[in-house]
Protein backbone atom coordinates (compact mmCIF):
# COMPACT_ATOMS: atom_id res chain seq x y z
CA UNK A 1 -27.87 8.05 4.72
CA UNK A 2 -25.97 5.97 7.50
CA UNK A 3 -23.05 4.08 6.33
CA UNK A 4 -21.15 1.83 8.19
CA UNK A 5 -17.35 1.88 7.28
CA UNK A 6 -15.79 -1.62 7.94
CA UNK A 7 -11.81 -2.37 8.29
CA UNK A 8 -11.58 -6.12 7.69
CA UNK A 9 -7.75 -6.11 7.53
CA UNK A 10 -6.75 -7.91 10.40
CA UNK A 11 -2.56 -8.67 9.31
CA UNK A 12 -0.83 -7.86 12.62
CA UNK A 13 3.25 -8.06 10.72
CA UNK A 14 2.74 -5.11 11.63
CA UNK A 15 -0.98 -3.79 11.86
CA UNK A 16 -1.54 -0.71 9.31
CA UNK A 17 -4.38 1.91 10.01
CA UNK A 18 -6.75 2.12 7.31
CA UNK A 19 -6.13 5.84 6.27
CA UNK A 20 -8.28 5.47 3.11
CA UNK A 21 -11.46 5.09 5.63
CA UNK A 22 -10.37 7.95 7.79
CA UNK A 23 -10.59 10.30 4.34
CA UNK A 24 -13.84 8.80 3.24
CA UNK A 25 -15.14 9.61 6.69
CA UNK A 26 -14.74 12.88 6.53
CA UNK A 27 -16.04 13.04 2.85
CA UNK A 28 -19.65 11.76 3.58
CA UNK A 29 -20.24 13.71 7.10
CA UNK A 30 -19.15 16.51 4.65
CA UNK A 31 -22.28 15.69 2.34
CA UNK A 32 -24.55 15.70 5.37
CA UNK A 33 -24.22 11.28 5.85
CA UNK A 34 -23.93 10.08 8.98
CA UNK A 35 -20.96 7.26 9.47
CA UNK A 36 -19.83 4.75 11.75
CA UNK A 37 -15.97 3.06 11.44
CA UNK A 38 -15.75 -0.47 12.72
CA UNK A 39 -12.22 -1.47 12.94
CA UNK A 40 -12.26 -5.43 13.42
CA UNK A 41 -8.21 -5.57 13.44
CA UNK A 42 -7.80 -6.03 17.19
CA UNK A 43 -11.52 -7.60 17.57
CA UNK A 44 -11.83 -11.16 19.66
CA UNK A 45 -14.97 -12.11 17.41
CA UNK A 46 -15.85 -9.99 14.32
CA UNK A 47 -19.03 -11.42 14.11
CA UNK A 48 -20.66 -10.38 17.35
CA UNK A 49 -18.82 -7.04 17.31
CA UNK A 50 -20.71 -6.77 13.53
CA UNK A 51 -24.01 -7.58 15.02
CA UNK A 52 -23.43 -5.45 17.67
CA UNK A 53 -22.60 -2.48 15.81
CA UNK A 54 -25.47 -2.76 12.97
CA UNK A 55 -27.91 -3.27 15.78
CA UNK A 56 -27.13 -0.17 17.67
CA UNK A 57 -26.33 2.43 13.64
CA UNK A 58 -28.75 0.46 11.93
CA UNK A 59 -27.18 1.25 8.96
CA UNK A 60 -28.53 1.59 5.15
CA UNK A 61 -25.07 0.82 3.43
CA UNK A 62 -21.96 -0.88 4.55
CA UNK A 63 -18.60 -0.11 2.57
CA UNK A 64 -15.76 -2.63 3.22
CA UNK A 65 -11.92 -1.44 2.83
CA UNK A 66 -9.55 -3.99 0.75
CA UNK A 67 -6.28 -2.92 1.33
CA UNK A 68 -4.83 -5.85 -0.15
CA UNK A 69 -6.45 -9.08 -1.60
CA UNK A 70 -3.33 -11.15 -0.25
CA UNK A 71 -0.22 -10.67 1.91
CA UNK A 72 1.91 -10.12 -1.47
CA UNK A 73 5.13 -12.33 -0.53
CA UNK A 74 5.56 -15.81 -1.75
CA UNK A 75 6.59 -17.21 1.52
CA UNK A 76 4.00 -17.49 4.25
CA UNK A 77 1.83 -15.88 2.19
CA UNK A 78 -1.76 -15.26 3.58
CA UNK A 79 -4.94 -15.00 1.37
CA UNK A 80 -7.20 -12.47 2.76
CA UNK A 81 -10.38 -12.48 0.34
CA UNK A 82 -12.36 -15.37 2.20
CA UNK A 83 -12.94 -14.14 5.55
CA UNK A 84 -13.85 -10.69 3.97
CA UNK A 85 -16.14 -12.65 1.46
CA UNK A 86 -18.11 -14.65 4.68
CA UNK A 87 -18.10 -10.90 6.04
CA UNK A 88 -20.43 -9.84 3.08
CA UNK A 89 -21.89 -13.14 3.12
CA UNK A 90 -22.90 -12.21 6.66
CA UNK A 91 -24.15 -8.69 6.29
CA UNK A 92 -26.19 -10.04 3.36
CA UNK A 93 -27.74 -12.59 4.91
CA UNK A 94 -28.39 -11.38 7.79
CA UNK A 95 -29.28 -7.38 7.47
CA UNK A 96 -30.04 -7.82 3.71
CA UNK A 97 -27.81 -4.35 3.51
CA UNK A 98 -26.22 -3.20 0.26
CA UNK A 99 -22.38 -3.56 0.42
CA UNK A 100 -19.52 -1.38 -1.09
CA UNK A 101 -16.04 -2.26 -1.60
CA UNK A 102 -13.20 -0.26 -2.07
CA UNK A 103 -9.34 0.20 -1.30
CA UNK A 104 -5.97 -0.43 -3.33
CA UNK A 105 -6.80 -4.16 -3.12
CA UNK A 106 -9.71 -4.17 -6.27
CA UNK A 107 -7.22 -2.51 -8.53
CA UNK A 108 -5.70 -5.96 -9.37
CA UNK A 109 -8.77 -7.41 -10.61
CA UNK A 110 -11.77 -5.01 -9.92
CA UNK A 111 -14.41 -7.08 -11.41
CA UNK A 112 -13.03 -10.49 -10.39
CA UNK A 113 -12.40 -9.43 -6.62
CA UNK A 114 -16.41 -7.69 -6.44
CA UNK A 115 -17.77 -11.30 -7.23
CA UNK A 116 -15.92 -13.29 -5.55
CA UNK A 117 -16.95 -10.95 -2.41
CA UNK A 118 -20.67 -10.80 -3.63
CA UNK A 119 -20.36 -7.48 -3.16
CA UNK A 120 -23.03 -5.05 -4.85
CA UNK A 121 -21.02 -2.59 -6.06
CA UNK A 122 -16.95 -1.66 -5.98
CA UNK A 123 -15.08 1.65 -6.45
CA UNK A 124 -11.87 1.42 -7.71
CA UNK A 125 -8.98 4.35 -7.02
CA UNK A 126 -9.22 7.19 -4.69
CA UNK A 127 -12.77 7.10 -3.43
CA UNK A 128 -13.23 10.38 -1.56
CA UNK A 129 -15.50 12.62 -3.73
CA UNK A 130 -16.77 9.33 -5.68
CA UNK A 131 -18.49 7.76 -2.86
CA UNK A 132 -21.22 10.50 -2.43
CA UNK A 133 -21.98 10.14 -6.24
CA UNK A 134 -22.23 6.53 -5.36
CA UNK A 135 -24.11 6.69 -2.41
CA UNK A 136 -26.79 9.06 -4.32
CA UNK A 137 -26.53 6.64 -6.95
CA UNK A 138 -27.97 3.82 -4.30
CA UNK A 139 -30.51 5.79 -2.67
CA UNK A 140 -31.85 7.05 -5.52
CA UNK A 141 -31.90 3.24 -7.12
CA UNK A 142 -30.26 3.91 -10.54
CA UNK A 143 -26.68 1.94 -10.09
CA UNK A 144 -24.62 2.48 -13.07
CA UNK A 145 -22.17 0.41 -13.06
CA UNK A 146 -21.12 -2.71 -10.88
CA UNK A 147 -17.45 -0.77 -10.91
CA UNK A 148 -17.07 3.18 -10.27
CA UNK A 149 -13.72 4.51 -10.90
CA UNK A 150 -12.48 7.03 -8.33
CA UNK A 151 -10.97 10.60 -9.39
CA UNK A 152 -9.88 13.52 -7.48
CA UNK A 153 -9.81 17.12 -9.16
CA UNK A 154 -6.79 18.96 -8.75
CA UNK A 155 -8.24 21.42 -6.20
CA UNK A 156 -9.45 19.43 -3.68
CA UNK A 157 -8.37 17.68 -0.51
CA UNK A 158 -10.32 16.07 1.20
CA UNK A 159 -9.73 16.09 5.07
CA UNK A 160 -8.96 13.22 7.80
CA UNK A 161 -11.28 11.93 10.79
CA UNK A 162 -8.58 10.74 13.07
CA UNK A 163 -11.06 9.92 16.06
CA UNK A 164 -12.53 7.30 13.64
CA UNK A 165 -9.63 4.94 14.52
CA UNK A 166 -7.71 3.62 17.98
CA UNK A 167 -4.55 4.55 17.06
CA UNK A 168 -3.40 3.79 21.04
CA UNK A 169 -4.12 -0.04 20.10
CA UNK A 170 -1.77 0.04 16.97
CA UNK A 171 1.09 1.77 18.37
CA UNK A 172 1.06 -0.81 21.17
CA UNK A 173 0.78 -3.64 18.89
CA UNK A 174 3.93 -2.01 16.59
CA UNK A 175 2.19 0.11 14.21
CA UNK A 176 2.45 3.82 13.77
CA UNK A 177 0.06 6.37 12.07
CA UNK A 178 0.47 6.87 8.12
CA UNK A 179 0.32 10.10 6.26
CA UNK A 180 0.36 11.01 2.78
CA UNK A 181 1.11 13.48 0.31
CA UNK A 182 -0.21 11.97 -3.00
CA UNK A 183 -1.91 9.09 -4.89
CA UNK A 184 -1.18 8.00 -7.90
CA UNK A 185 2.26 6.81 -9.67
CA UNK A 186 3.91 7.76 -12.79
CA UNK A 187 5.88 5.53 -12.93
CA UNK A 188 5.73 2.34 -15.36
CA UNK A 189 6.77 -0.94 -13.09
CA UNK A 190 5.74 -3.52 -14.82
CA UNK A 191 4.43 -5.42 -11.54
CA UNK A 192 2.83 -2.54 -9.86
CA UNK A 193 -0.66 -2.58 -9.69
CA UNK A 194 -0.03 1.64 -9.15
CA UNK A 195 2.44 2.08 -11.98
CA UNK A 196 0.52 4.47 -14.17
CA UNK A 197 -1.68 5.90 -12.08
CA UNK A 198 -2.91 9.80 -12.66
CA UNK A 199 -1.14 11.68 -9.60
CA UNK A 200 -3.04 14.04 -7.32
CA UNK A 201 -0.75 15.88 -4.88
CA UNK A 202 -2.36 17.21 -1.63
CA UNK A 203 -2.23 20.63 -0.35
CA UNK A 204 0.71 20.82 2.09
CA UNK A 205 -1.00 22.80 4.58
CA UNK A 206 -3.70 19.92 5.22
CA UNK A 207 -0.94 17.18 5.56
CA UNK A 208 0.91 19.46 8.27
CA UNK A 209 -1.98 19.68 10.30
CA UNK A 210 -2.71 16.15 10.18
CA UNK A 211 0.59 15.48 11.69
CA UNK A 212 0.29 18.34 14.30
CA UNK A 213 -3.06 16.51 15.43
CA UNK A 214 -2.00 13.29 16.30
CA UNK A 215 1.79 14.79 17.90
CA UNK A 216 -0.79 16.71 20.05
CA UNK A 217 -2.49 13.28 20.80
CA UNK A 218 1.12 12.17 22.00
CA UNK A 219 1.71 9.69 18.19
CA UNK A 220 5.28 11.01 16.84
CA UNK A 221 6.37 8.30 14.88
CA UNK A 222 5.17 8.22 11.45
CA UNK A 223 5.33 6.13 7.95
CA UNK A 224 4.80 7.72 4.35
CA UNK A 225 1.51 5.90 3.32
CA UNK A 226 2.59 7.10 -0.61
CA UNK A 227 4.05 4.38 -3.23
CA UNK A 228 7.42 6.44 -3.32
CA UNK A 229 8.03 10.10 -1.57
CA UNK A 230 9.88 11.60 -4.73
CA UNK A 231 6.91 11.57 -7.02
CA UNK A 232 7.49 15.19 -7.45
CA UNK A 233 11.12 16.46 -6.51
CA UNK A 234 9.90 20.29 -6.22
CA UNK A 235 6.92 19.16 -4.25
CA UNK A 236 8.89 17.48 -1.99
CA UNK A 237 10.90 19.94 -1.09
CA UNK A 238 8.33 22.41 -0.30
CA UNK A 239 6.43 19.77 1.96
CA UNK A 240 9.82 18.97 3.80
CA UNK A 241 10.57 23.02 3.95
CA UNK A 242 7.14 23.45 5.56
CA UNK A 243 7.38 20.56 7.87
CA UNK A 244 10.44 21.76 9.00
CA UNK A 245 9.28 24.99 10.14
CA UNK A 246 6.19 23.51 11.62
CA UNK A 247 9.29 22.82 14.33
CA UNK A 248 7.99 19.13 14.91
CA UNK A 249 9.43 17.00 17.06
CA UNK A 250 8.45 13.74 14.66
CA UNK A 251 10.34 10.80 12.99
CA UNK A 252 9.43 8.97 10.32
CA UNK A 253 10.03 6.69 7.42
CA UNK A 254 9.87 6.72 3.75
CA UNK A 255 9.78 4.78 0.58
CA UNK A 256 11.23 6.51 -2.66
CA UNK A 257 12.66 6.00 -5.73
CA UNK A 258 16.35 6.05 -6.73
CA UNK A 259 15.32 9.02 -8.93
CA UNK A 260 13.63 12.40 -8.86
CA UNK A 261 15.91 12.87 -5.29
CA UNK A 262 18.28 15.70 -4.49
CA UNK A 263 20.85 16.08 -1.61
CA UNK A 264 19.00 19.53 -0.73
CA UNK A 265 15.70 17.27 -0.41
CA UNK A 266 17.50 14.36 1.48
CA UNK A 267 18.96 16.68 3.65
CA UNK A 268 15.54 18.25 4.57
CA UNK A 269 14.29 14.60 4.98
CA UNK A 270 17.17 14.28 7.72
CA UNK A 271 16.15 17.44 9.31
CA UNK A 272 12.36 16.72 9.76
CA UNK A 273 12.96 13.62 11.63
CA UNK A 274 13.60 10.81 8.57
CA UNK A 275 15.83 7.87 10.27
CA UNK A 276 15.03 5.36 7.75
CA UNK A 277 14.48 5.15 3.97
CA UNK A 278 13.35 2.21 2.22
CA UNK A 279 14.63 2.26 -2.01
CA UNK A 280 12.54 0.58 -4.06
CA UNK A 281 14.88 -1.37 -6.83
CA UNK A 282 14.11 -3.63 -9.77
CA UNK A 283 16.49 -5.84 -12.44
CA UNK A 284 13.81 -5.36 -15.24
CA UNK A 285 15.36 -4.11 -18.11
CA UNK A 286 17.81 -1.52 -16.41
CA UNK A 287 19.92 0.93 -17.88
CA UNK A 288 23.90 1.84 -16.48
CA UNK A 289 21.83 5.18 -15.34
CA UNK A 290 19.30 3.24 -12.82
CA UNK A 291 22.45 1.88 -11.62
CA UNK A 292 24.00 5.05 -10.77
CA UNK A 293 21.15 6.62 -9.27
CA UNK A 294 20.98 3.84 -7.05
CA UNK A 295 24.43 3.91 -6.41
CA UNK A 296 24.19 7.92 -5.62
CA UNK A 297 21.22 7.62 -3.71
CA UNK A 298 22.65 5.54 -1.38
CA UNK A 299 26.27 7.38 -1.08
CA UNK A 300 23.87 10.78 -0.41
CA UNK A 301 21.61 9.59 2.35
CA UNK A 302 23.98 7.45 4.17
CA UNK A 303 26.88 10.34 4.83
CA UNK A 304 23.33 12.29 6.35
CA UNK A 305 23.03 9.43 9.08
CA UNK A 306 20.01 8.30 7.27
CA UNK A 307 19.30 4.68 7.07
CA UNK A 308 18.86 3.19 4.14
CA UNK A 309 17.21 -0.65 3.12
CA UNK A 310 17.07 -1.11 -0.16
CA UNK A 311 13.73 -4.04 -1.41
CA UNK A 312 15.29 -5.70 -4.58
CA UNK A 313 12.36 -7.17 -7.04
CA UNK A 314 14.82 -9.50 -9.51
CA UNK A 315 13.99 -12.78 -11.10
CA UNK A 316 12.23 -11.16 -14.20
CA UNK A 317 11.20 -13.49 -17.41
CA UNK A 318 14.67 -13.89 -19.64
CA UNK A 319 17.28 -12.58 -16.60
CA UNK A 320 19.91 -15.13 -16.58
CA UNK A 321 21.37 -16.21 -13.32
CA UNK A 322 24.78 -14.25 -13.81
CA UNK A 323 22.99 -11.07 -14.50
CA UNK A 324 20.99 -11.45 -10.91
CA UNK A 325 24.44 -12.11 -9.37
CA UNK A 326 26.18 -9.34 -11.10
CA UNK A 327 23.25 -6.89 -9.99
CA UNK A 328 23.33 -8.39 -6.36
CA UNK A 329 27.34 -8.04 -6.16
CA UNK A 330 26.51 -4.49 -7.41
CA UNK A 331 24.17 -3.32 -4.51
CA UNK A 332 26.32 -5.41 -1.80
CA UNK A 333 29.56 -2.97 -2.65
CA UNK A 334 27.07 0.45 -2.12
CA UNK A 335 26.86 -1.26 1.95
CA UNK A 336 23.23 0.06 2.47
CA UNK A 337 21.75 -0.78 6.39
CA UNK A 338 20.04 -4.47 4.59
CA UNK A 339 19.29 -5.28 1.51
CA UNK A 340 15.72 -7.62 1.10
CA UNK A 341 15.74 -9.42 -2.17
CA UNK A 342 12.63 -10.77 -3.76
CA UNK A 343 12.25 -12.78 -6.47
CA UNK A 344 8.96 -14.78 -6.76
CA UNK A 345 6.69 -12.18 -8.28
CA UNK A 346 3.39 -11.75 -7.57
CA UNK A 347 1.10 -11.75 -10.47
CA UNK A 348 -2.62 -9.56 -11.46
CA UNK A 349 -4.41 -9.53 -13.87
CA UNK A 350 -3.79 -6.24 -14.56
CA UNK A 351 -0.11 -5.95 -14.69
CA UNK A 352 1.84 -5.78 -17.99
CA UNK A 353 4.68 -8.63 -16.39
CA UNK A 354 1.09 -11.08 -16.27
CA UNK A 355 0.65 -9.77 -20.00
CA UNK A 356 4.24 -10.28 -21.07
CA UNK A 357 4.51 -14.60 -18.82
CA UNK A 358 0.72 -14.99 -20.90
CA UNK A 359 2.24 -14.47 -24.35
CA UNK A 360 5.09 -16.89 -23.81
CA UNK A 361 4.09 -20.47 -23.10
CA UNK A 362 7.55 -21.40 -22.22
CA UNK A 363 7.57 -19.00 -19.14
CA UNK A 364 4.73 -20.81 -17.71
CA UNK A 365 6.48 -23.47 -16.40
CA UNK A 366 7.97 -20.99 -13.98
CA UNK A 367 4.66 -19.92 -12.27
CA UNK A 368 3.65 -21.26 -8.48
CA UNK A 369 0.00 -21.01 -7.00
CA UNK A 370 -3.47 -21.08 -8.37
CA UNK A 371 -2.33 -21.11 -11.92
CA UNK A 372 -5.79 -22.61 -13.09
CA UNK A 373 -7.35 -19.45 -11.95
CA UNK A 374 -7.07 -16.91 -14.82
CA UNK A 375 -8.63 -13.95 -12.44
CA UNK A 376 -5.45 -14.16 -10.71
CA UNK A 377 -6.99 -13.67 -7.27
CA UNK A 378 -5.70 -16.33 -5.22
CA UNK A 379 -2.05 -15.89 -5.46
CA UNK A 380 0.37 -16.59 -8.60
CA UNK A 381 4.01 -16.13 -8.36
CA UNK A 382 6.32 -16.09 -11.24
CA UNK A 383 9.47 -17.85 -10.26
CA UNK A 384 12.69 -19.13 -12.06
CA UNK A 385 15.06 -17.72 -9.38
CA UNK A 386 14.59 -19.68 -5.96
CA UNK A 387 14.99 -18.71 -2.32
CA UNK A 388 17.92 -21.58 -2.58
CA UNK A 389 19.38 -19.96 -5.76
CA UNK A 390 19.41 -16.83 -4.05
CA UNK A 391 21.28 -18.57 -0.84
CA UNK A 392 23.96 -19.69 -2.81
CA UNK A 393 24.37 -16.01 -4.78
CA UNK A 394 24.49 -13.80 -1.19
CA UNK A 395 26.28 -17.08 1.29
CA UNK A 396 25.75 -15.64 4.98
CA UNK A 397 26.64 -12.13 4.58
CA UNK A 398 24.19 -10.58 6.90
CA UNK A 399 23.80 -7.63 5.10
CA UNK A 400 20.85 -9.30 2.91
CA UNK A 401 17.32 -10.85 3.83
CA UNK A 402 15.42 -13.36 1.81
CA UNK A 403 11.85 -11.27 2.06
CA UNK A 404 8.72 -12.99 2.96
CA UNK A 405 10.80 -15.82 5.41
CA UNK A 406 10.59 -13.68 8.42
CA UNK A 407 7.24 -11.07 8.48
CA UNK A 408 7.90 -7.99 9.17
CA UNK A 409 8.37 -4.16 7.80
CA UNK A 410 11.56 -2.41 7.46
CA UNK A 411 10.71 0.36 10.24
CA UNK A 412 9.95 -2.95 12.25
CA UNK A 413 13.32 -4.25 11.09
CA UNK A 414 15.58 -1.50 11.15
């Protein structure tokens, strides 16, 4: 069948590729489809460019990518859900084609975000072998499900069609090309809309060679597309051995975790071109050993002449002010590159934090937004710790950034 892929994300703080597209690509020319990638990011008027595009494939199915529902942060935060639901409302209307939608962004509410799209069917996690079974599914007229959940088997990975995507117009607009070496997450944030996702890593050898394809395209500067690096210590280290003898002359940035991390892997990290590492840490119900792994972390990679930025997610239900200050005095003395603290919380309907604010009707009072929409799609933000509170904890020291004030990324930043 022809399929046209669609990128709808059109954020610029900084624009971001849409990797999952370039996988599925590859995935359905594998089954014998034929497939077209329309990338509206950098378009002057997504409508004609639409028309233009359908007219010339003529496809039978569209699939649209939501990468996010929402730009996440409280402050200047940007809903993105209406002008990809007049998109479908478009193709509908107009072609009378049968759209798919897929990407990270319908794990927060998978049902909610397919009708308030009017899309005709969603796939929800890693779509790559799924979407033939789905596509067979729609030719063949027997849907089963409004929702398909995506799964990988342990043996397969699926390869990347780079030429679907202008990556020339990104890195000139301050984005770089993404790789990645899993999906999934193990572990159990309470706000994550990954946290206990089933982990599929991806043979090494493929990842390399995506990375030797777009240095020989003249693209050296890369950012880990994963939820944290350090999913899997000893895998890790064997991707970071084998990029290092690959002998590439790369940089790139990572987010991890302030566990699962070694000084032989940060080292390697160093060595195969990391400058910059981004530490994801969170006040909700830590123990003294988060603290020191942070606190180690930080005194490992710095010595190694790697940057570090550490994104601090506080403001939980029941943390009292004094506890936030205490934690924020402790970070401050470790003298990372910044520190970006957070702490209005986005909420989904399928996070445990929602869960936890929903049994407690005096936490309520604390939430910002659309609170008379239980889907949670337009943006809710739990909040008892303001951007003023904050302020008043941190004074000027330059060292920290109120996140969301000022768009941006930390590669962008840093």
């Amino acid at each position: 069948m022809r399929v046209l892929l669609i990128n709808p994300n059109r954020y610029k703080f900084p624009p971001v590729p849409p990797i999952g597209i370039e996988y599925i690509s590859c995935s359905m020319e594998h089954a014998g489809h034929e497939v077209e990638v329309l990338d509206l990011c950098f378009s002057d008027d997504i409508y004609k460019d639409i028309e233009e595009s359908i007219n010339i494939f003529k496809p039978e199915i569209v699939g649209l990518s939501v990468r996010n529902i929402d730009s996440v942060l409280y402050h200047n935060n940007e809903f993105f859900l209406e002008e990809m639901r007049d998109i479908v409302k478009f193709l509908k209307y107009n072609f009378n084609l049968c759209v798919i939608v897929g990407g990270t962004g319908l794990s927060t509410n998978p049902e909610g975000v397919v009708d308030y799209l009017g899309a005709d069917v969603g796939i929800v996690g890693p779509a790559e072998e799924t979407i033939n079974i789905l596509i067979e599914d729609i030719k063949n007229k027997s849907l089963r499900s409004r929702i398909y959940h995506g799964v990988l088997r342990k043996d397969v990975s699926c390869k990347r069609k780079i030429d679907a995507i202008d990556y020339k117009i990104y890195y000139e607009n301050g984005g770089i090309a993404g790789f990645e070496t899993h999906k999934g997450c193990s572990s159990s944030c309470p706000y994550c809309i990954e946290a206990n996702k089933r982990v599929f890593l991806r043979d090494i050898d493929h990842v390399i060679s995506e990375i030797k394809d777009f240095v020989s395209r003249g693209y050296n500067h890369f950012h880990l597309c994963d939820s944290e690096f350090n999913e899997d210590l000893d895998y890790s280290i064997e991707f970071c051995e084998s990029l290092k003898r690959a002998s590439l002359d790369i940089k790139w940035t990572a987010y991890m975790k302030p566990s699962e991390f070694s000084k032989r892997l940060l080292k390697l990290m160093r060595d195969t071109g990391v400058y910059l590492i981004t530490l994801t840490v969170d006040s909700y119900r830590k123990c003294t050993m988060y603290w020191s792994d942070v606190e180690r972390f930080v005194f490992t990679a710095k010595p190694l002449g790697i940057k570090v930025v550490i994104d601090f997610l506080t403001g939980f239900p029941y943390e009292k002010e004094e506890e936030i200050c205490e934690n924020i005095n402790l970070l401050k003395r470790l003298l990372p590159d910044k520190i970006s603290v957070n702490t209005y919380i986005r909420l989904y309907s399928s996070t445990q934090i929602t869960k936890i604010i929903r049994g407690d009707f005096e936490l309520k009072k604390y939430l910002i937004g659309n609170i008379e929409d239980d889907s949670l799609i337009r943006p809710v933000f739990y909040n008892h710790i303001t951007s003023d509170d904050i302020k008043k904890i941190i004074g000027e020291d330059p060292l920290f950034i109120i996140e969301g004030i000022e768009k941006g990324v930390n590669y962008c930043r840093v």
